[in-house]
Structures are given as C-alpha cells and as structure tokens.
Protein backbone atom coordinates (compact mmCIF):
# COMPACT_ATOMS: atom_id res chain seq x y z
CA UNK A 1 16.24 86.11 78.07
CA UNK A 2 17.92 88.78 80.12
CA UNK A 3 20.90 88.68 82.43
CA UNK A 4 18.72 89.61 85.36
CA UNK A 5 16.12 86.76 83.93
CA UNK A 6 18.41 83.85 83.62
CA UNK A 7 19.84 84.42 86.91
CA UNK A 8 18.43 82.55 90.12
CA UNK A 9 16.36 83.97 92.78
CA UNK A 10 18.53 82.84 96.12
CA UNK A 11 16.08 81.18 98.75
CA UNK A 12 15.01 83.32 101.13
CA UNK A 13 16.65 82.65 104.97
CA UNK A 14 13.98 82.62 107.36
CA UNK A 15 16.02 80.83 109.86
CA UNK A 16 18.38 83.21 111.39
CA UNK A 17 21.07 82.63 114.57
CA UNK A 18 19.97 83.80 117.84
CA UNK A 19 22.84 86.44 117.98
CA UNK A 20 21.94 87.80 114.66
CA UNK A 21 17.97 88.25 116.28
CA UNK A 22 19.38 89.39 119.16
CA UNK A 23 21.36 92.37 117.53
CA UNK A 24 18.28 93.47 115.55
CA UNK A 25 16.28 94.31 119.13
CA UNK A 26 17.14 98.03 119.67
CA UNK A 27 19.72 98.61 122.55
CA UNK A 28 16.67 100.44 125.13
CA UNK A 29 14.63 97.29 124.40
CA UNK A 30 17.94 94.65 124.83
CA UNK A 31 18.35 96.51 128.08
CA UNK A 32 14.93 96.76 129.01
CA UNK A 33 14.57 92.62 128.46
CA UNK A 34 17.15 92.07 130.39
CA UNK A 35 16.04 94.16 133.74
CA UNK A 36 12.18 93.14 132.77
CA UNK A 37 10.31 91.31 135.61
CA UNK A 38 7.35 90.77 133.31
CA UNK A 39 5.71 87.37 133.14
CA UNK A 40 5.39 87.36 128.74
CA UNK A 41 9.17 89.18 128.97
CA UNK A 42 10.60 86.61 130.76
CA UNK A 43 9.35 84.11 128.71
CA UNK A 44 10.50 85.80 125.71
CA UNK A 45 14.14 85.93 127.18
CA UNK A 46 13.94 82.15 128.41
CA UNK A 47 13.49 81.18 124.86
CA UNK A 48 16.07 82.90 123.23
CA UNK A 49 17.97 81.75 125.87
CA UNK A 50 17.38 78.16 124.92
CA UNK A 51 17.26 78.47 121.24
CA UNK A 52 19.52 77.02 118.96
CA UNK A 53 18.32 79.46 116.02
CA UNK A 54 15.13 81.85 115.08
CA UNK A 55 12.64 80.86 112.76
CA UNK A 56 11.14 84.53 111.75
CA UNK A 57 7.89 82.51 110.28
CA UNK A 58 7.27 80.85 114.08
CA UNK A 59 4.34 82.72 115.49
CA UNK A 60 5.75 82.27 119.37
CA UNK A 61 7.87 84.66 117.62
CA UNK A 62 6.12 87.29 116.59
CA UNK A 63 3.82 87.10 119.68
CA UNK A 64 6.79 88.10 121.56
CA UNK A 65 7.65 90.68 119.54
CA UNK A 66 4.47 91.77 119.67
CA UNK A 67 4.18 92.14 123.38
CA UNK A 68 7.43 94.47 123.36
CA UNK A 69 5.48 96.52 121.02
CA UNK A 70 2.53 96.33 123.17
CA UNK A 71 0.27 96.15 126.39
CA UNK A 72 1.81 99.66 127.04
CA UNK A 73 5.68 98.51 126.84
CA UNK A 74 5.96 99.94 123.40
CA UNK A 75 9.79 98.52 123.57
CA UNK A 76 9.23 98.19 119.84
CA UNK A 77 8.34 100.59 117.18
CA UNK A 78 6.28 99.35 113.70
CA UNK A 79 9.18 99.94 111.72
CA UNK A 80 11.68 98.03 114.01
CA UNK A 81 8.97 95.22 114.29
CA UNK A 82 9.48 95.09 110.28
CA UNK A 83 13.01 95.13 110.72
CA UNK A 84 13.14 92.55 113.34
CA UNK A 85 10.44 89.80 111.60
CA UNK A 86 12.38 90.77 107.36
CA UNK A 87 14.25 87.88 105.53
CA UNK A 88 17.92 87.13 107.32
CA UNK A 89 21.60 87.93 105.61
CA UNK A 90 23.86 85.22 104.58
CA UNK A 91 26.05 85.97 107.53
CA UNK A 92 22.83 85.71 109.65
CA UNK A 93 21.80 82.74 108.44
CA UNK A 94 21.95 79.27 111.16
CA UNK A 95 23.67 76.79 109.28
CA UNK A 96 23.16 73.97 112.34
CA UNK A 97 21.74 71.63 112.33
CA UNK A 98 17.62 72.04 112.43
C-alpha cells in the first residue's frame, strides 16, 4: 500500500460560518445585496442575517444563489456560483454548535 493509499481522506466540510459565505459573494454582488429592495434578495439577506452557519447542501441555499444569478440580476456568474456552493476550508469550517 502506498503513502498516498494508507493515508485518510479528511471529511469533507459542508457546513461553513456565515462570514466565510459571506466573503465568497463577489464585492458588486455584497454591495448590490445590501442596497437590493427585491422581495427573494431580502430574504436571502434576512437569513444570513439570522444564521448561525451555512450548510452548502441546504437547497434554500442554492435557491438564493440562484436568484442572484438569475431573473435578470445576473449578480452571480457560473463559475462564482461553483465557487460559492464548493466544499469549505478548515478555517471556514463552523465548529458551533449545530
């Protein structure tokens, strides 16, 4: 058995602190949320507000990134959509509490 073999495959973090999501939104869209008077936008923001961590795998979620991308916002480009929804960092891991 190999080195690369015998070593463990670390869990991937799917659960990820609201500042850590929050700093993955690109800066025009982070602005744009926060002047946004749109209904789905506002909901969005409530949320995060409220939230004691991200779960990438919850589909509220992805709706809501999905309505940045969309319905003619287009706050959100396909690639940043991947990099917004991809596995977390140890340092952005939540360690609270779930």
């Amino acid at each position: 058995m190999s080195i690369l073999q015998s070593r463990q495959r670390l869990p991937l973090i799917r659960i990820i602190t609201v500042g850590a999501f929050r700093s993955r939104l690109p800066s025009l869209c982070r602005k744009n949320i926060r002047e946004s008077a749109i209904d789905a936008v506002l909901d969005l923001k409530e949320d995060l507000a409220s939230a004691l961590y991200i779960d990438l795998d919850d589909p509220v979620i992805a709706y809501g990134l999905n309505q940045l991308g969309s319905s003619g916002l287009n706050w959100i480009n396909d690639a940043e959509m991947v990099i917004m929804m991809s596995d977390g960092t140890q340092r952005e891991k939540y360690n609270g509490v779930l």
